[in-house]
C-alpha atoms as a PDB file:
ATOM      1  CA  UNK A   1     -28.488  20.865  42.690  1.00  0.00           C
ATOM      2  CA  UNK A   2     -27.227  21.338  46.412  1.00  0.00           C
ATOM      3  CA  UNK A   3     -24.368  23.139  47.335  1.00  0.00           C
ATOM      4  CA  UNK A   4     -21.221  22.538  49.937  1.00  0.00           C
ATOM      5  CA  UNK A   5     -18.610  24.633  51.327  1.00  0.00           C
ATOM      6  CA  UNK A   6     -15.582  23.996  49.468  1.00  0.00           C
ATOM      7  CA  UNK A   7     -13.336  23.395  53.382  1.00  0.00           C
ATOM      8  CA  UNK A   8     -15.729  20.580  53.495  1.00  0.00           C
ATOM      9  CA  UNK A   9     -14.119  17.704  53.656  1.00  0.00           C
ATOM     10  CA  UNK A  10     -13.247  15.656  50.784  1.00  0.00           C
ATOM     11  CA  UNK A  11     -14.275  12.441  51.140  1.00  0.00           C
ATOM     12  CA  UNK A  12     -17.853  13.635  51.130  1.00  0.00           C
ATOM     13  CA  UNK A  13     -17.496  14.064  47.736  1.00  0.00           C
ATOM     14  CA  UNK A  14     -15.768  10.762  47.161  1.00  0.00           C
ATOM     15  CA  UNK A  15     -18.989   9.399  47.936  1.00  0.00           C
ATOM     16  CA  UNK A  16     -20.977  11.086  45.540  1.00  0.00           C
ATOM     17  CA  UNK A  17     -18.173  10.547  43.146  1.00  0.00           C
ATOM     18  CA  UNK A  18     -18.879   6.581  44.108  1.00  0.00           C
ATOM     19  CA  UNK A  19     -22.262   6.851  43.488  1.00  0.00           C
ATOM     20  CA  UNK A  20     -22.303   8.062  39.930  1.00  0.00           C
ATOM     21  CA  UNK A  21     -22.680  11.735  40.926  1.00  0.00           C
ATOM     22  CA  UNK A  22     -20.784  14.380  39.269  1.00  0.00           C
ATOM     23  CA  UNK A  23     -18.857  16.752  41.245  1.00  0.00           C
ATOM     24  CA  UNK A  24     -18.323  19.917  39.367  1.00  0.00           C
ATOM     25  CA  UNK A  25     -16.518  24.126  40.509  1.00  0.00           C
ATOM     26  CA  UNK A  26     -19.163  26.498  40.488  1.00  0.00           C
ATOM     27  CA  UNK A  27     -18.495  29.725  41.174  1.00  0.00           C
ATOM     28  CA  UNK A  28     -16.103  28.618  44.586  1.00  0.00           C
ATOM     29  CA  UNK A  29     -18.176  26.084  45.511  1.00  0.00           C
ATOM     30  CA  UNK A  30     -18.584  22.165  44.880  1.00  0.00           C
ATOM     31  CA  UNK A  31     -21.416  21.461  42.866  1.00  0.00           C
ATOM     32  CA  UNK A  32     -23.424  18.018  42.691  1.00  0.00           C
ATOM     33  CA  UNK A  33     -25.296  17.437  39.508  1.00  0.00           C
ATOM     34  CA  UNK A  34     -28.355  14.835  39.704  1.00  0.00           C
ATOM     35  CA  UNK A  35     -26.053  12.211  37.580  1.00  0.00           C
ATOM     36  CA  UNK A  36     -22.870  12.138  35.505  1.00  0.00           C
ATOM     37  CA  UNK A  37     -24.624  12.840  31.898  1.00  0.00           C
ATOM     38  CA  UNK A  38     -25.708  16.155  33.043  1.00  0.00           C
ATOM     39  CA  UNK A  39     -22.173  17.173  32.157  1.00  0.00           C
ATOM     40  CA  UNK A  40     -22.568  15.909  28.330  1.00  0.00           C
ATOM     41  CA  UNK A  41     -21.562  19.003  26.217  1.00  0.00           C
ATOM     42  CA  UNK A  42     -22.895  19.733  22.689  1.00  0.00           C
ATOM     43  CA  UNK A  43     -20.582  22.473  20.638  1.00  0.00           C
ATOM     44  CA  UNK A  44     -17.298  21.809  22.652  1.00  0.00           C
ATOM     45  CA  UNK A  45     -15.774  18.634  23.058  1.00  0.00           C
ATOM     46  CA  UNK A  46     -15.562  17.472  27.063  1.00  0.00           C
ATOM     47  CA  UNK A  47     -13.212  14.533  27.325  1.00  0.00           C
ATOM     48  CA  UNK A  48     -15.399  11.199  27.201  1.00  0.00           C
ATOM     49  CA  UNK A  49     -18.302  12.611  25.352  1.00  0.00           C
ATOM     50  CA  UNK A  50     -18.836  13.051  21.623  1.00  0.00           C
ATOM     51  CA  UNK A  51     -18.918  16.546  20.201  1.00  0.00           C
ATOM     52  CA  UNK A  52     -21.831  17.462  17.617  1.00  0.00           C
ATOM     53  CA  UNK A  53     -21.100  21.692  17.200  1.00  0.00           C
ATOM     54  CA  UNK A  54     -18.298  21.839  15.757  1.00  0.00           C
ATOM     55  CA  UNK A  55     -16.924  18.504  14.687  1.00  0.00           C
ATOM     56  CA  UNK A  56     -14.626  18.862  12.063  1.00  0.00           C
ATOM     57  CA  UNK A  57     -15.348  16.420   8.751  1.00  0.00           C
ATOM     58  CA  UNK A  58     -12.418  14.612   7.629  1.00  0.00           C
ATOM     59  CA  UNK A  59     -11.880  13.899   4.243  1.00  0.00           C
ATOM     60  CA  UNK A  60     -10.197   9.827   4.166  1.00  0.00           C
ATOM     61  CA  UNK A  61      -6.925  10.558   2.171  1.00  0.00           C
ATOM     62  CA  UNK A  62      -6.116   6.689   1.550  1.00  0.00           C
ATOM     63  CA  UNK A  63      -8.201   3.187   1.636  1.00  0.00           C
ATOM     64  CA  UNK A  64      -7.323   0.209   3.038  1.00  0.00           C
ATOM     65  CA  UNK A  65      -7.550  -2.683   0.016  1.00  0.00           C
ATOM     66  CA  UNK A  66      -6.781  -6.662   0.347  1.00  0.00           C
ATOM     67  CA  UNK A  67      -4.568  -7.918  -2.648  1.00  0.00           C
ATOM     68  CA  UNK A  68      -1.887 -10.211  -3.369  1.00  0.00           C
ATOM     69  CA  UNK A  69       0.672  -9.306  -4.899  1.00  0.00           C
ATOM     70  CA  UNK A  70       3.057 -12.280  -7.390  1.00  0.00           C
ATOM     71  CA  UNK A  71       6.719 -11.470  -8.442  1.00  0.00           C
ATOM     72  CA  UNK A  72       8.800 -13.437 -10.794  1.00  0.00           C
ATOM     73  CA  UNK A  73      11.897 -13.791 -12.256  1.00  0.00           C
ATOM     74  CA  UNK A  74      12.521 -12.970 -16.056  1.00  0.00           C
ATOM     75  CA  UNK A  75      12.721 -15.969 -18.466  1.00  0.00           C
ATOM     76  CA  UNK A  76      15.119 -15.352 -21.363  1.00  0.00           C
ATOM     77  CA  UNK A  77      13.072 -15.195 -24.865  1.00  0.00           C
ATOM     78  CA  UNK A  78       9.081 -15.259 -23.592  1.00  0.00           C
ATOM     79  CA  UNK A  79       6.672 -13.191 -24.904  1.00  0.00           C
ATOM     80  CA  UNK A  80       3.934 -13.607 -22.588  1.00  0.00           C
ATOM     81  CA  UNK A  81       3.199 -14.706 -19.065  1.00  0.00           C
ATOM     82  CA  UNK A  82       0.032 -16.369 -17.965  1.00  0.00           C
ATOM     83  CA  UNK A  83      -1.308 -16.096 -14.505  1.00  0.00           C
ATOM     84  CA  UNK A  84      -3.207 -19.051 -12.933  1.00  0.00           C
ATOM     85  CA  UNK A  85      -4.963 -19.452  -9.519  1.00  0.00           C
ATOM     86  CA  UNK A  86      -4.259 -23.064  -8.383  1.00  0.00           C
ATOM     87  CA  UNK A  87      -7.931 -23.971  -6.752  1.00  0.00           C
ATOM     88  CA  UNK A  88      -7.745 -27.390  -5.943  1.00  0.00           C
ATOM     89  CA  UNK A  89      -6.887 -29.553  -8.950  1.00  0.00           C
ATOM     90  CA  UNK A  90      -7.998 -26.827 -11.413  1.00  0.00           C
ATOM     91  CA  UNK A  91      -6.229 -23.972 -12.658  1.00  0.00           C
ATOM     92  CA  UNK A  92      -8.476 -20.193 -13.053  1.00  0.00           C
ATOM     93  CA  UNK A  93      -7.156 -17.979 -15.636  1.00  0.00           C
ATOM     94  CA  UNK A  94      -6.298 -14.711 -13.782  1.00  0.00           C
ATOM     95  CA  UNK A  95      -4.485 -12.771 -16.259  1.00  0.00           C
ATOM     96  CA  UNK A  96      -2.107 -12.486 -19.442  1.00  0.00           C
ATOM     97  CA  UNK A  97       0.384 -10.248 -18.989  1.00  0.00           C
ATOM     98  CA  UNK A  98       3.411  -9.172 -21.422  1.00  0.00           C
ATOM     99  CA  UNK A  99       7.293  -9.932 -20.868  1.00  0.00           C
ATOM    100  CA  UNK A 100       7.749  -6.871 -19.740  1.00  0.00           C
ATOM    101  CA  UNK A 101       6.314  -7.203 -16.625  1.00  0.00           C
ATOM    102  CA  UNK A 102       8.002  -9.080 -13.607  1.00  0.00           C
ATOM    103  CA  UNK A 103       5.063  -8.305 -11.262  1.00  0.00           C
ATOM    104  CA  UNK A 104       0.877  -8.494 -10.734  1.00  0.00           C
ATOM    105  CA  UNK A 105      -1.260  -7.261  -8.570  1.00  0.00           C
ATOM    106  CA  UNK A 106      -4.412  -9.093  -7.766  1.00  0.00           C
ATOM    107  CA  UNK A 107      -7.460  -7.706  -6.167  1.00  0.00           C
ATOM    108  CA  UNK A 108     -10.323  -9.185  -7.822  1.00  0.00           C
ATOM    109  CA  UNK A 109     -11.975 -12.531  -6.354  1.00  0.00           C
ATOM    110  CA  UNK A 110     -10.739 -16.087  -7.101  1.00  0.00           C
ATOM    111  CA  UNK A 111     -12.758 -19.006  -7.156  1.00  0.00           C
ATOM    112  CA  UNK A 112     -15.765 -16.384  -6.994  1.00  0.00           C
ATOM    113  CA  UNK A 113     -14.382 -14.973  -3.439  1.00  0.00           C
ATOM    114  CA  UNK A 114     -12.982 -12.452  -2.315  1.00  0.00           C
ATOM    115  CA  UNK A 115      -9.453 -12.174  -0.878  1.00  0.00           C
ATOM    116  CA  UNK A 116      -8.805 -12.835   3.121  1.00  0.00           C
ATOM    117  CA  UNK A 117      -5.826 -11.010   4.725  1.00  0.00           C
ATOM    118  CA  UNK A 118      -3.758 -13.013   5.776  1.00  0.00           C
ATOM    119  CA  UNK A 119      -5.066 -16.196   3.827  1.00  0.00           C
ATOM    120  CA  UNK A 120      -2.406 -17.621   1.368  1.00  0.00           C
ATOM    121  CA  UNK A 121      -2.852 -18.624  -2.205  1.00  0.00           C
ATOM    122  CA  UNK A 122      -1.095 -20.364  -4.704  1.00  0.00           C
ATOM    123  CA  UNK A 123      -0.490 -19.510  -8.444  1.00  0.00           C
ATOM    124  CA  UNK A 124       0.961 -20.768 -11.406  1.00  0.00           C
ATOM    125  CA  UNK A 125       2.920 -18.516 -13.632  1.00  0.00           C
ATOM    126  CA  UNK A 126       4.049 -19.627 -17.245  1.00  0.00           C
ATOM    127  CA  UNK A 127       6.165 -18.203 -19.492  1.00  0.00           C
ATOM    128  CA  UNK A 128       5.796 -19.179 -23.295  1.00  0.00           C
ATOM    129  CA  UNK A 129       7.493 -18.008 -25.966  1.00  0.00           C
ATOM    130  CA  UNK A 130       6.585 -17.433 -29.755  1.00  0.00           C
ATOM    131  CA  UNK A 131       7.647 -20.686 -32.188  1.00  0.00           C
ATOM    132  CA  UNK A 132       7.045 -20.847 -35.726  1.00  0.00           C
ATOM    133  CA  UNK A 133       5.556 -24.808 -37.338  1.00  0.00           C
ATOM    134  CA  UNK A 134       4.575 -26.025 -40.089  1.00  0.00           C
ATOM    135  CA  UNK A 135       1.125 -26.706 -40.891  1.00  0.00           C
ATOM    136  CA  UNK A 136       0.547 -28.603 -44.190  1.00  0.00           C
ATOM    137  CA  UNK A 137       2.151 -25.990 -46.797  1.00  0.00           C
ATOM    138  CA  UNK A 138       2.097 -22.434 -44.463  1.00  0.00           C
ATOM    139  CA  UNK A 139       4.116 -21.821 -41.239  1.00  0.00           C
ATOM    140  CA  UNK A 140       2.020 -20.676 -38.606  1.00  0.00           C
ATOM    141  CA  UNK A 141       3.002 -18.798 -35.276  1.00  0.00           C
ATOM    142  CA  UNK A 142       2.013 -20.511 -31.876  1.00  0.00           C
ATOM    143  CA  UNK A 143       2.984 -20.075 -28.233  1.00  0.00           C
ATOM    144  CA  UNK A 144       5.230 -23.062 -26.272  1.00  0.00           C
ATOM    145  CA  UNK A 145       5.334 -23.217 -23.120  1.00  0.00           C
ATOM    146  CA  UNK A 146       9.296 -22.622 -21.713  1.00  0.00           C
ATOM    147  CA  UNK A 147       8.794 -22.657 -18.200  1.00  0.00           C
ATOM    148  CA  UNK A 148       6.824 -22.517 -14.463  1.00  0.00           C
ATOM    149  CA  UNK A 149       6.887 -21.101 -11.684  1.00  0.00           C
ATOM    150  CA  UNK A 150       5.073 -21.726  -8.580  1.00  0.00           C
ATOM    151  CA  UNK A 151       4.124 -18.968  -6.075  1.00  0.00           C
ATOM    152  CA  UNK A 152       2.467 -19.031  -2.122  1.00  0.00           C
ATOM    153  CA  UNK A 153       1.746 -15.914  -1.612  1.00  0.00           C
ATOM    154  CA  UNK A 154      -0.332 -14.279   2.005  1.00  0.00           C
ATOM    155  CA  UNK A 155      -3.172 -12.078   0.833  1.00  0.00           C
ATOM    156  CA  UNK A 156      -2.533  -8.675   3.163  1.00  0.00           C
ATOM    157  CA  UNK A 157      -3.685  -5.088   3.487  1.00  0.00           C
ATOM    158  CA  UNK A 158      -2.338  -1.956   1.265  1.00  0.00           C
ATOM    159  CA  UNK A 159      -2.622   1.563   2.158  1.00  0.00           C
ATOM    160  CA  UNK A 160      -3.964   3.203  -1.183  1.00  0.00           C
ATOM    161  CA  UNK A 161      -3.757   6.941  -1.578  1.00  0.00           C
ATOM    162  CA  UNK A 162      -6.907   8.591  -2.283  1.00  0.00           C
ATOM    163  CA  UNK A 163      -6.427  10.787  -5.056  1.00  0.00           C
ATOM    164  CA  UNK A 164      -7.120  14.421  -5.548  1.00  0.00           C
ATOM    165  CA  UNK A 165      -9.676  16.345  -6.993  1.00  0.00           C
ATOM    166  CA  UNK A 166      -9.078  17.263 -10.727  1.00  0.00           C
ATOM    167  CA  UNK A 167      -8.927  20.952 -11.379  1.00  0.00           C
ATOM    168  CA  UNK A 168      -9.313  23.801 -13.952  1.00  0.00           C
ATOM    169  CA  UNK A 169     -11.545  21.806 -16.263  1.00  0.00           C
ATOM    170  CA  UNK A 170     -12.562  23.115 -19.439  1.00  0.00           C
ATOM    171  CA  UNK A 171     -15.172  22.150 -21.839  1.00  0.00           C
ATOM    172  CA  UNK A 172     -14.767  23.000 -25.569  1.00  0.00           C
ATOM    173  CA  UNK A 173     -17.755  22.362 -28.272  1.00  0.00           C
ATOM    174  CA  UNK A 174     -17.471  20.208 -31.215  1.00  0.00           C
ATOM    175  CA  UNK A 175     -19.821  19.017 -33.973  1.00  0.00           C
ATOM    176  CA  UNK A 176     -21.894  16.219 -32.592  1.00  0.00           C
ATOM    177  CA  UNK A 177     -18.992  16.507 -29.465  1.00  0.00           C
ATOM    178  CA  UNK A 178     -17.184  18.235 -26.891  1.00  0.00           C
ATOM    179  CA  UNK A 179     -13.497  17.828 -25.402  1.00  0.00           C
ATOM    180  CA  UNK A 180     -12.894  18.106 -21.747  1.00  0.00           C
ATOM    181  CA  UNK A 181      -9.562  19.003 -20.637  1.00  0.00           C
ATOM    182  CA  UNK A 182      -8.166  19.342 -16.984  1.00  0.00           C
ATOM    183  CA  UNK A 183      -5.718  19.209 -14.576  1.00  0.00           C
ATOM    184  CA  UNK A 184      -3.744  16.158 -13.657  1.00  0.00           C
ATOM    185  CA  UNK A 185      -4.813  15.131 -10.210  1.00  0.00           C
ATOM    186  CA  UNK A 186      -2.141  14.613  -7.374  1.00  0.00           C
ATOM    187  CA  UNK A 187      -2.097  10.194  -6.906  1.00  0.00           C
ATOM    188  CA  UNK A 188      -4.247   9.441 -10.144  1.00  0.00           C
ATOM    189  CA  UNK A 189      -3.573   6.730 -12.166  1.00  0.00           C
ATOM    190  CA  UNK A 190      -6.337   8.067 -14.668  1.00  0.00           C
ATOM    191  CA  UNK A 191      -9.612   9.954 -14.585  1.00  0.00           C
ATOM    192  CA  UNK A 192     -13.211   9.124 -15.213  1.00  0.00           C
ATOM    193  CA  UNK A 193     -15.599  11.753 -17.143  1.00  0.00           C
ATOM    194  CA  UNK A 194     -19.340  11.279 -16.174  1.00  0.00           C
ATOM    195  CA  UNK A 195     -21.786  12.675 -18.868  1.00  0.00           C
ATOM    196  CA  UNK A 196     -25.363  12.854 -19.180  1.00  0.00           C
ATOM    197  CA  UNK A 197     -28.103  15.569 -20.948  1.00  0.00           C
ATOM    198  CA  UNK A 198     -29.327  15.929 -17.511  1.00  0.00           C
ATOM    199  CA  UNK A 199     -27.856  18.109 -14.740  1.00  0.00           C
ATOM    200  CA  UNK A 200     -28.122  15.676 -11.713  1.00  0.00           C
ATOM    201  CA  UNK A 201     -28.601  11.704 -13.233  1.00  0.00           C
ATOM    202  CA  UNK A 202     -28.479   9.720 -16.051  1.00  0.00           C
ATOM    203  CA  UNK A 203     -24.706   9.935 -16.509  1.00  0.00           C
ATOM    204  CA  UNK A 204     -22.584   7.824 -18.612  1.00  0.00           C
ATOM    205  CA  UNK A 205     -18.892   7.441 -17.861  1.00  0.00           C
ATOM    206  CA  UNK A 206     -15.854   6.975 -19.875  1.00  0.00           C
ATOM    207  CA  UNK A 207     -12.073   6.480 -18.748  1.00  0.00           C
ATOM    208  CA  UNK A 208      -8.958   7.877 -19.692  1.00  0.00           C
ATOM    209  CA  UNK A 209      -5.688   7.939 -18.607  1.00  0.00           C
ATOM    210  CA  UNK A 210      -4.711  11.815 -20.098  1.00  0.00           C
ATOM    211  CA  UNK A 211      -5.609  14.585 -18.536  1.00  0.00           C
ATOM    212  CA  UNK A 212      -7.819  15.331 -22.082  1.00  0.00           C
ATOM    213  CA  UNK A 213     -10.962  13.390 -23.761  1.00  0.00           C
ATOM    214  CA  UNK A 214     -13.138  13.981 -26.734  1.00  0.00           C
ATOM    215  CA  UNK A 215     -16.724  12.361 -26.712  1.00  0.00           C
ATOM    216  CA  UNK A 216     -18.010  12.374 -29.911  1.00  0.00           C
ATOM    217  CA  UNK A 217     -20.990  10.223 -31.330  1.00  0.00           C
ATOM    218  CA  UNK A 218     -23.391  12.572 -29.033  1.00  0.00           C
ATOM    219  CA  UNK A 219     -26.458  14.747 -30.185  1.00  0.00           C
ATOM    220  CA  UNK A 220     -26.553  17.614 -32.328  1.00  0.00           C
ATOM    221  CA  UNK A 221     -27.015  21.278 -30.667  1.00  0.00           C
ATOM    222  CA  UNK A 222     -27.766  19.228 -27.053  1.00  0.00           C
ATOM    223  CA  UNK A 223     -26.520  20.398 -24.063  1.00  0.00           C
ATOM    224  CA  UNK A 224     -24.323  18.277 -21.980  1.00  0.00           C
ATOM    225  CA  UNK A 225     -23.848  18.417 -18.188  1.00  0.00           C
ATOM    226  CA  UNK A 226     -19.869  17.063 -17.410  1.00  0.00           C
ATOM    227  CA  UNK A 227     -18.158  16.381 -14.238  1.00  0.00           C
ATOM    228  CA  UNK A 228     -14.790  14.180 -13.656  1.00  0.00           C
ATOM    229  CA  UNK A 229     -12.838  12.313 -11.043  1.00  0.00           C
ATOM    230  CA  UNK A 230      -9.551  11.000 -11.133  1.00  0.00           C
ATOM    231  CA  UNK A 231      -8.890   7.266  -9.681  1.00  0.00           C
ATOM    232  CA  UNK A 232      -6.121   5.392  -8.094  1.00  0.00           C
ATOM    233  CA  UNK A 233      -5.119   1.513  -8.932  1.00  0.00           C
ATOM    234  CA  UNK A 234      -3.993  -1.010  -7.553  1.00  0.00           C
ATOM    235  CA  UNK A 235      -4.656  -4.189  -8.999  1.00  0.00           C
ATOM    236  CA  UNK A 236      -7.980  -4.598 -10.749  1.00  0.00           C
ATOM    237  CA  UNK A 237      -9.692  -1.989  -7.832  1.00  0.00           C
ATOM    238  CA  UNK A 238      -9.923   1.362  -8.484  1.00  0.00           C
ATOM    239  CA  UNK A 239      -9.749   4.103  -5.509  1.00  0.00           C
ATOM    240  CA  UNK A 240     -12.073   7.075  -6.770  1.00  0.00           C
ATOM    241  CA  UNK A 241     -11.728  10.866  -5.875  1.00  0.00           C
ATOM    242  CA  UNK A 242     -14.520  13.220  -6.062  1.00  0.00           C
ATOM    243  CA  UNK A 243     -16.119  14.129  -8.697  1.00  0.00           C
ATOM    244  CA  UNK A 244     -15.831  17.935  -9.926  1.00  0.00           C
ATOM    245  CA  UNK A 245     -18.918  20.537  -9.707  1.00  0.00           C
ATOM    246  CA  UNK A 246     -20.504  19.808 -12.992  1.00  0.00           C
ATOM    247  CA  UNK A 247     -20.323  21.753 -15.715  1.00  0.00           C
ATOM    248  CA  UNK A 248     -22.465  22.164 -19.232  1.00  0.00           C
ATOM    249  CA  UNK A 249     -21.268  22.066 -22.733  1.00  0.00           C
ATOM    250  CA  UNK A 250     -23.871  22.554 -25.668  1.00  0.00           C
ATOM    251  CA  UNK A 251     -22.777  20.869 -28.893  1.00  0.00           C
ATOM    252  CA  UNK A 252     -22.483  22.108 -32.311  1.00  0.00           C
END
């Protein structure tokens, strides 16, 4: 390191500057290091350089998922709705849904691929309703198709919350069972309980969509290690939390 008086004159240290030197206050004097990395920092961020100290971890609080998402208009007297992807000259079954519903969601792949933002796709949606015929002696129930519609729709991007972690869960003994309760979880659309007779793999999961579950059909006086995570939906994808410190139930 070599040293300068600091009346020096500036453009001296311009030209160190230029020629990838770092110029750095040391005690009242300028200060040239051998090159510009020698000012890297580790511990405290320095603007331009990564910091590996005391870098903070940030939990992601939503996801970024591709879907398309199909709207319709109500059609006076059906019962059901089907759903078709129009690849080509064929139609792919995507969903039944009840006459309820006005709206789908759809994340999982078509045609055996999976969505492209900003790609469009067309679907089919039909609307039948419930007729009763004759068939030789009996009347018989079938569906008839009432009417179409056809949708283009762009494939794009949806911000999905992540949701929280479930809380204050309890585990109660049965015979040949045990019922977890908890917490419902801040964004979740329902939870997933992970069990397993060992502490750290093997688990088997189960959903639910109430903030209670009891798993019976399990071993008798066997302990049970039990954690759970609540998920958010959109579509057919599911956005998981994390999963709970486990916990250990021992049947009855």
């Amino acid at each position: 390191m070599r040293k300068f008086d600091l009346h020096e004159k500036m453009k001296e240290a311009s030209r160190y500057i230029a020629a990838g030197l770092a110029v750095v206050m040391v005690a009242g004097s300028l200060s040239v290091m051998a090159d510009a990395s020698s000012t890297a920092t580790t511990g405290n961020a320095t603007a331009g350089n990564a910091t590996t100290g005391n870098a903070t971890k940030k939990t992601a609080t939503s996801k970024k998922v591709v879907a398309v998402k199909l709207s319709w208009k109500k059609v006076n007297k059906a019962k059901t709705y089907k759903i078709y992807y129009v690849n080509g000259k064929k139609l792919q079954k995507v969903a039944t849904v009840s006459s309820k519903k006005k709206a789908y969601t759809i994340t999982k792949k078509l045609n055996k691929k999976a969505l492209k933002v900003n790609k469009k796709y067309t679907f089919k949606i039909k609307a039948y309703k419930t007729v009763t015929v004759k068939k030789g002696k009996k009347k018989v129930k079938k569906s008839k198709l009432i009417k179409t519609y056809t949708k283009t729709v762009k494939a794009k991007k949806y911000s999905v919350k992540v949701p929280a972690k479930a809380t204050k869960v309890k585990l109660t003994k049965k015979a040949k069972a045990f019922k977890v309760t908890f917490k419902k979880a801040k964004y979740a659309d329902g939870y997933q309980v992970a069990y397993s007779t060992k502490k750290k793999s093997g688990f088997k999961t189960v959903n639910t969509t109430k903030t209670s579950l009891t798993k019976s059909k399990l071993s008798k006086n066997k302990t049970y290690y039990v954690k759970v995570r609540a998920y958010n939906t959109i579509g057919q994808y599911k956005v998981y939390g994390s999963y709970t410190a486990v916990k250990s139930v021992k049947t009855k």
